[in-house]
PDB file of N, CA and C in Angstrom:
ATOM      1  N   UNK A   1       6.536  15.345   9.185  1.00  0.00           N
ATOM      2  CA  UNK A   1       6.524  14.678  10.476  1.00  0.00           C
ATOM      3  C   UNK A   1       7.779  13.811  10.545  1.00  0.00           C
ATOM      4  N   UNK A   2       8.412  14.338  11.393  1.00  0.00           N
ATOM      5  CA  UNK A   2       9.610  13.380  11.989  1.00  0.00           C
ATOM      6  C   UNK A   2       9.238  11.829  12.614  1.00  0.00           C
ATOM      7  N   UNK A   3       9.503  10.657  12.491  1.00  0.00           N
ATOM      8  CA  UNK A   3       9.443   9.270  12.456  1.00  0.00           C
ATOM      9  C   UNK A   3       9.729   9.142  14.040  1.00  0.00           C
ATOM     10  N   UNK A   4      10.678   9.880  14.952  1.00  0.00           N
ATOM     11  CA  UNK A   4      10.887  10.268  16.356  1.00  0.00           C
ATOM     12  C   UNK A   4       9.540  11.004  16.831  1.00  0.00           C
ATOM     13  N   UNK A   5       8.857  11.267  16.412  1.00  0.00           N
ATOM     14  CA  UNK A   5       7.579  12.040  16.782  1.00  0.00           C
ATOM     15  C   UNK A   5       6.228  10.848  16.738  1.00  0.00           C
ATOM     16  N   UNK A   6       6.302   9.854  16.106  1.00  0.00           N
ATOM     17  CA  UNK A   6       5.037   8.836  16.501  1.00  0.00           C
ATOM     18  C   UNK A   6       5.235   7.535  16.765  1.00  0.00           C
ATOM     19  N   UNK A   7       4.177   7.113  17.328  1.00  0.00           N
ATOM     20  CA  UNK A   7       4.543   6.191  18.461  1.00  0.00           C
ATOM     21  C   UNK A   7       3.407   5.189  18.271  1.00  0.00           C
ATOM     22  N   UNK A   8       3.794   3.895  17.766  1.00  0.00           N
ATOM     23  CA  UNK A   8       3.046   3.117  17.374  1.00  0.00           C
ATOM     24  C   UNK A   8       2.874   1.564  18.622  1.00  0.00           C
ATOM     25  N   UNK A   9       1.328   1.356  18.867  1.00  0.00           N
ATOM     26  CA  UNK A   9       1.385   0.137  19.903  1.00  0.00           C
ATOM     27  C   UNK A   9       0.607  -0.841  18.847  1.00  0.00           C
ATOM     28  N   UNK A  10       0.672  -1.476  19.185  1.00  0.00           N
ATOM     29  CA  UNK A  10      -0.089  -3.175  18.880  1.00  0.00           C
ATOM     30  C   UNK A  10      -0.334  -4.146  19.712  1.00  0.00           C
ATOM     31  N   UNK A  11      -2.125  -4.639  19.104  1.00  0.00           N
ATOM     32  CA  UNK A  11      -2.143  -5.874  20.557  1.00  0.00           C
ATOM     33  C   UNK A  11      -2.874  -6.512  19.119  1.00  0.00           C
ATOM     34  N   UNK A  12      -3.296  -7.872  19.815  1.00  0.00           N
ATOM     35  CA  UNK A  12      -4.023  -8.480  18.977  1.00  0.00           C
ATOM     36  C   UNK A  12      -4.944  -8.450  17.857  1.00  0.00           C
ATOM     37  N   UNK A  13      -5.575  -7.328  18.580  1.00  0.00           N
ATOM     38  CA  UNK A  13      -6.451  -6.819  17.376  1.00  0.00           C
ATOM     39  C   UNK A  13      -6.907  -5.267  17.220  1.00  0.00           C
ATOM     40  N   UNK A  14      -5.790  -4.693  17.746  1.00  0.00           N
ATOM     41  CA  UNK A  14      -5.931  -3.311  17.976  1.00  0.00           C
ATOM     42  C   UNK A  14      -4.604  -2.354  17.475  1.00  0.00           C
ATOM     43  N   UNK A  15      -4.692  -1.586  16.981  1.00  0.00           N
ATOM     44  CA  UNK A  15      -3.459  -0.802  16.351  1.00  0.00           C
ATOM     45  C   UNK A  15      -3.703   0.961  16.789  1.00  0.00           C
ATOM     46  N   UNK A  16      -3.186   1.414  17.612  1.00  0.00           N
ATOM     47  CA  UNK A  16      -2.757   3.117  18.129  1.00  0.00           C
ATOM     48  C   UNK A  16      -1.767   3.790  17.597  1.00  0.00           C
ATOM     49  N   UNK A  17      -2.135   4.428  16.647  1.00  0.00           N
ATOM     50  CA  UNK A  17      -0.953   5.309  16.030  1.00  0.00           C
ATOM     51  C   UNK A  17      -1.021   6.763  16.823  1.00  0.00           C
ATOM     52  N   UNK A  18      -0.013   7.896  17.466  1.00  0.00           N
ATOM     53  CA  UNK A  18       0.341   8.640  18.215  1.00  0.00           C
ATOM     54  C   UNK A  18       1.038   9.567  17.586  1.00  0.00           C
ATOM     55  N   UNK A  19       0.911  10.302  17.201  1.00  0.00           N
ATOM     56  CA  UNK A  19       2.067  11.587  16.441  1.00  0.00           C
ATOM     57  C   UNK A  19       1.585  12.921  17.061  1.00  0.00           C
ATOM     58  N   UNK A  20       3.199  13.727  17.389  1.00  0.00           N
ATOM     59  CA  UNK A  20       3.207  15.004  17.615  1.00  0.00           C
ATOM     60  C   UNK A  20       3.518  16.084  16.777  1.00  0.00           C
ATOM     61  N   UNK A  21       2.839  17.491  16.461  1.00  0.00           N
ATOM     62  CA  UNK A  21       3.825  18.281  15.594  1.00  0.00           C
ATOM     63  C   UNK A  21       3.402  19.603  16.157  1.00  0.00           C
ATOM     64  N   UNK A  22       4.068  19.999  17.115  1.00  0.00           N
ATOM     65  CA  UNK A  22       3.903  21.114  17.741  1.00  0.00           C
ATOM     66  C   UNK A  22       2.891  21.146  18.774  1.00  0.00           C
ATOM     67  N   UNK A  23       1.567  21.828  18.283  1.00  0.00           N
ATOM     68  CA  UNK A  23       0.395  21.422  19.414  1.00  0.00           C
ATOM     69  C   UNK A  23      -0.317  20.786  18.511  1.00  0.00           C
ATOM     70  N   UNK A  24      -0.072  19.840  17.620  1.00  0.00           N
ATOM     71  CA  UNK A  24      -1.109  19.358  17.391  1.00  0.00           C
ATOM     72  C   UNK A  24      -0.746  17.676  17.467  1.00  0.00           C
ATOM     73  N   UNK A  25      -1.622  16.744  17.919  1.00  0.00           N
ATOM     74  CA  UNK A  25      -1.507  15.678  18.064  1.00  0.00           C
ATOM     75  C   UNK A  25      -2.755  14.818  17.481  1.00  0.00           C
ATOM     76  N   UNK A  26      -2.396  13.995  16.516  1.00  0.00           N
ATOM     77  CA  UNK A  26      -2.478  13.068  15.898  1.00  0.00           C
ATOM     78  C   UNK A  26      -2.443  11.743  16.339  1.00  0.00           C
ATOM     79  N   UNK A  27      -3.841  11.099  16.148  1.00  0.00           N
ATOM     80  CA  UNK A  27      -4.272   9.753  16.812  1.00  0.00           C
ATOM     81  C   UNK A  27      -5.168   8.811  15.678  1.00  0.00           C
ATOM     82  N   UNK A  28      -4.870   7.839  15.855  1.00  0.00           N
ATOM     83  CA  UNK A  28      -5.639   6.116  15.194  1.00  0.00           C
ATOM     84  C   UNK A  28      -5.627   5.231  16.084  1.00  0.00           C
ATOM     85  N   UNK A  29      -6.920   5.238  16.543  1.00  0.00           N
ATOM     86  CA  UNK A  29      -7.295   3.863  16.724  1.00  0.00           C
ATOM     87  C   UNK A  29      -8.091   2.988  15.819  1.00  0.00           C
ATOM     88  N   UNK A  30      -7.100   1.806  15.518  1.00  0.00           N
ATOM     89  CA  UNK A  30      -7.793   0.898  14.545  1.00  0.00           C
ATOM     90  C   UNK A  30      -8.053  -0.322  14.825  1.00  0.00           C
ATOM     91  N   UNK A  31      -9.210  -0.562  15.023  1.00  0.00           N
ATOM     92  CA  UNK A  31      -9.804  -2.235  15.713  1.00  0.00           C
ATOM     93  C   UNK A  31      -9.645  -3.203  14.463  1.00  0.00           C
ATOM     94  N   UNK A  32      -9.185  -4.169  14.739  1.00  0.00           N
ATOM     95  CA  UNK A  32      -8.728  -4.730  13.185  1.00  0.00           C
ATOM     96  C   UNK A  32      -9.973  -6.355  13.451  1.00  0.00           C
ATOM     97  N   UNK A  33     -10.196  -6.888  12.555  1.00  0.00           N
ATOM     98  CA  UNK A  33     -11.347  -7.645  12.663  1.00  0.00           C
ATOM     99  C   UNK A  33     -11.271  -9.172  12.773  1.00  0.00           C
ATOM    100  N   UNK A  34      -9.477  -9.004  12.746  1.00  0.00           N
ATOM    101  CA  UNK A  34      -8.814 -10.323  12.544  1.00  0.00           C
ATOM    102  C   UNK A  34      -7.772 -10.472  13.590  1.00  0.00           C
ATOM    103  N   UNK A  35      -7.209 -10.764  13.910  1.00  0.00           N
ATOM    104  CA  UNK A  35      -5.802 -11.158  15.111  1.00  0.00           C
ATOM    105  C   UNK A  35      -4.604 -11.076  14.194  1.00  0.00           C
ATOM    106  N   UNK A  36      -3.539 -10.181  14.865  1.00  0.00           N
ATOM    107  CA  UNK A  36      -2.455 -10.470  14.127  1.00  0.00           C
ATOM    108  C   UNK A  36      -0.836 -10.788  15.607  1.00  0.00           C
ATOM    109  N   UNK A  37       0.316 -11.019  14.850  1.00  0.00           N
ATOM    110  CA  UNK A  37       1.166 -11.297  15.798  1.00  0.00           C
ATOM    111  C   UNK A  37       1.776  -9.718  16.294  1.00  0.00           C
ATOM    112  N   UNK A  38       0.983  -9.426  17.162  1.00  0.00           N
ATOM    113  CA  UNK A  38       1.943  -7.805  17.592  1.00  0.00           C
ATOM    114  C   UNK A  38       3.097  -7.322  17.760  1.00  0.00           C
ATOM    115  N   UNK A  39       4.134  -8.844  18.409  1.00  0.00           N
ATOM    116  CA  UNK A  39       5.317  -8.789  18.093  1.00  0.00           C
ATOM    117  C   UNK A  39       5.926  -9.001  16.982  1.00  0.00           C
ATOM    118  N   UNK A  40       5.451  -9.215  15.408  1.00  0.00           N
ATOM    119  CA  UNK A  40       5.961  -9.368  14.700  1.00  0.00           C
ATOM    120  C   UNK A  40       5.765  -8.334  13.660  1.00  0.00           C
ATOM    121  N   UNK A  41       5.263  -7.208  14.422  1.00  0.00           N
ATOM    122  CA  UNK A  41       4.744  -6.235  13.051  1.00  0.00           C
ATOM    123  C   UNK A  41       6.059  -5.373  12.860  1.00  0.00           C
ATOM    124  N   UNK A  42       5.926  -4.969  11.640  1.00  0.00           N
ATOM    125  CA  UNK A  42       6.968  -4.191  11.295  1.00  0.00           C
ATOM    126  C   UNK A  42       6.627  -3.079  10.175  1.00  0.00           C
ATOM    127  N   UNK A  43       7.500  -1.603  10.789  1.00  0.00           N
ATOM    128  CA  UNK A  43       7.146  -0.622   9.827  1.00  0.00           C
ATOM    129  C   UNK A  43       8.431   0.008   8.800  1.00  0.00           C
ATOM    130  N   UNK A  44       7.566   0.553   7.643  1.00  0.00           N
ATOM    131  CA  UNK A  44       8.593   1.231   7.303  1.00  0.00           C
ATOM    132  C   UNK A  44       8.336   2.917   7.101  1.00  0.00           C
ATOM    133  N   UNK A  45       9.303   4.204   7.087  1.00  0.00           N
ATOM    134  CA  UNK A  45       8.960   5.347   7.133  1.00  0.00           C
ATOM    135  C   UNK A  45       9.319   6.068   6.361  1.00  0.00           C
ATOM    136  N   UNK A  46       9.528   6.286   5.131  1.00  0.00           N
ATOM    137  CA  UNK A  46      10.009   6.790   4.379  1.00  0.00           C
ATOM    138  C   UNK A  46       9.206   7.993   2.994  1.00  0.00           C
ATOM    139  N   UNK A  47      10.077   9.148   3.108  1.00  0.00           N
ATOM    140  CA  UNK A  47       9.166  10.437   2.242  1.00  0.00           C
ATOM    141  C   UNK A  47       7.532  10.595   2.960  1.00  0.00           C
ATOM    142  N   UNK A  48       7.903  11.105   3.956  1.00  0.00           N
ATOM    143  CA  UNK A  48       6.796  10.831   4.497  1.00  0.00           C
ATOM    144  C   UNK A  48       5.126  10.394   4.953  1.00  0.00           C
ATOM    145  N   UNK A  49       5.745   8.847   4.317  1.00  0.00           N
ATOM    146  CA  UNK A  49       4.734   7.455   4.359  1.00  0.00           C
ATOM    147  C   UNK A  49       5.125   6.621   4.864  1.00  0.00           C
ATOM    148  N   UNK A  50       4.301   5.975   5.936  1.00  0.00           N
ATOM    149  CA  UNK A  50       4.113   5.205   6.995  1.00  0.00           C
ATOM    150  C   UNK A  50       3.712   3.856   6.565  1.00  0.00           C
ATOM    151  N   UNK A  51       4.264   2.532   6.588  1.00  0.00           N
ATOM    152  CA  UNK A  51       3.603   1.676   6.053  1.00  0.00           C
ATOM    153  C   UNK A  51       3.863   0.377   7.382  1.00  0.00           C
ATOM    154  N   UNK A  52       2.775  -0.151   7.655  1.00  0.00           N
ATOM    155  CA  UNK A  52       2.612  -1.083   8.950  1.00  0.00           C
ATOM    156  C   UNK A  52       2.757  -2.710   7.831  1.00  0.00           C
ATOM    157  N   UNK A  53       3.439  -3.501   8.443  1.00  0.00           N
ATOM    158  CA  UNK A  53       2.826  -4.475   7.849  1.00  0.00           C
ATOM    159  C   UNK A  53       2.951  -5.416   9.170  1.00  0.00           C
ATOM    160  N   UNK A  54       1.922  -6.630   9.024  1.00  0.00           N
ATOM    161  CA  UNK A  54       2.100  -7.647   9.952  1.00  0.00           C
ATOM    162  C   UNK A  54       1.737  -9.146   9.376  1.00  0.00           C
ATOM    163  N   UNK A  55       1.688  -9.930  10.498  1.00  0.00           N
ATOM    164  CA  UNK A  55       1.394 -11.183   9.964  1.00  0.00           C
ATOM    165  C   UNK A  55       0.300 -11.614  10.828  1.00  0.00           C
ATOM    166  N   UNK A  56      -0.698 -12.453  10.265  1.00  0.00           N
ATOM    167  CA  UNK A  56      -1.788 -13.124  11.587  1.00  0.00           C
ATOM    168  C   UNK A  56      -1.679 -13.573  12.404  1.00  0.00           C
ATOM    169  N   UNK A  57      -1.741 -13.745  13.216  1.00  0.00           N
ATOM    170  CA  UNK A  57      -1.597 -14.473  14.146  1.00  0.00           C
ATOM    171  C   UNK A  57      -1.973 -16.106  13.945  1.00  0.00           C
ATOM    172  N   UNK A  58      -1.363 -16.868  14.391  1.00  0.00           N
ATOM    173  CA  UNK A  58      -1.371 -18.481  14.054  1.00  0.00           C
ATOM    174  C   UNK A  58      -1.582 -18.839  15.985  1.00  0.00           C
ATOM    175  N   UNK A  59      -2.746 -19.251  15.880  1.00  0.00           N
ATOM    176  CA  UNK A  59      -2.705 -19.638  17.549  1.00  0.00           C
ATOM    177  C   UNK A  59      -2.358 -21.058  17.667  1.00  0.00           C
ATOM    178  N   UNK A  60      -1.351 -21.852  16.689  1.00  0.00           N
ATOM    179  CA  UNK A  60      -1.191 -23.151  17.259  1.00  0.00           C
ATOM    180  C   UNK A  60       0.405 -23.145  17.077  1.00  0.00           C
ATOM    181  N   UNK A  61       1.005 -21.825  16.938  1.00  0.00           N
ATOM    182  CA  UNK A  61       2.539 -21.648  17.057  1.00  0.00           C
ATOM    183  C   UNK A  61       3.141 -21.992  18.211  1.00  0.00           C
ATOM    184  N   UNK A  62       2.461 -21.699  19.176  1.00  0.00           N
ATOM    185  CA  UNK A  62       2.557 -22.035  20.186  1.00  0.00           C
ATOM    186  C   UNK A  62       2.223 -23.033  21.066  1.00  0.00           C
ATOM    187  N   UNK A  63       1.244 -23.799  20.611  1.00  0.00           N
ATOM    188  CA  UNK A  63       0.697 -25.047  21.117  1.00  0.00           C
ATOM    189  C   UNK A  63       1.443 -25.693  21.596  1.00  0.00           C
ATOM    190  N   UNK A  64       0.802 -26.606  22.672  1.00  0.00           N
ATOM    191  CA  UNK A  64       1.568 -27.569  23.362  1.00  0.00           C
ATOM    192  C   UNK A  64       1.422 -29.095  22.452  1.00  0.00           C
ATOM    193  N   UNK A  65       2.870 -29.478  21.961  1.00  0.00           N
ATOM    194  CA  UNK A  65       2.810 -30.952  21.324  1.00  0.00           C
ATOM    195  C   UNK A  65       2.306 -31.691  22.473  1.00  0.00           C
ATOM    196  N   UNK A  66       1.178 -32.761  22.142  1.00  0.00           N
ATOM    197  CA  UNK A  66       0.903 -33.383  22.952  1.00  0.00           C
ATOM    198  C   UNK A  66       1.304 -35.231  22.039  1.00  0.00           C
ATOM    199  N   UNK A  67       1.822 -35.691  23.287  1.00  0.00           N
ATOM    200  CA  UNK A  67       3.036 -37.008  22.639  1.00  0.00           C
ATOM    201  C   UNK A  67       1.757 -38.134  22.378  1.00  0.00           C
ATOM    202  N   UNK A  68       1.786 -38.853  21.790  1.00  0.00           N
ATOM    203  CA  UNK A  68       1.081 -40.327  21.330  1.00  0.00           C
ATOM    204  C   UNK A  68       1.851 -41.482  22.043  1.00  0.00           C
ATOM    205  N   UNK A  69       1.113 -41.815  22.946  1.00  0.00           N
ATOM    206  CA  UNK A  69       1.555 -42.788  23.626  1.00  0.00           C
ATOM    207  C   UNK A  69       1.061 -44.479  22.880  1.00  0.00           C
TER     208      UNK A  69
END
C-alpha cells in the first residue's frame, strides 16, 4: 500500500483510517476512550507500517487567564 493511497482524519476522540488498493477499500473507525489533540497527531509510514502517535488533549491549554484583582 502506497502512503498516497490512505487518508487519515482525527477529532477528539475519534480516529478514520481510509485506504485504497484497487477495488478494495480499507476502513477504521476507532472511538478512542480518552480525548486527544487532533491537531497535533502525527504519523509515520514506513516498510509498510503505519504508526499514529498523539498527545491528550489538555483542556486548560487554552484557558482563559483570569487576572487577580
Amino acid at each position: 500500500m502506497s502512503k498516497e493511497n490512505i487518508k487519515i482524519k482525527a477529532l477528539k476522540d475519534l480516529i478514520t483510517l481510509r485506504a485504497e488498493r484497487g477495488d478494495t477499500l480499507y476502513s477504521l473507525d476507532l472511538n478512542l476512550h480518552f480525548e486527544i489533540a487532533p491537531n497535533e497527531t502525527k504519523t509515520n509510514y514506513e516498510e509498510g507500517l503505519l504508526k499514529l502517535k498523539f498527545s491528550l488533549y489538555d483542556p486548560l491549554k487554552e484557558a482563559y487567564i483570569v487576572p487577580i484583582e
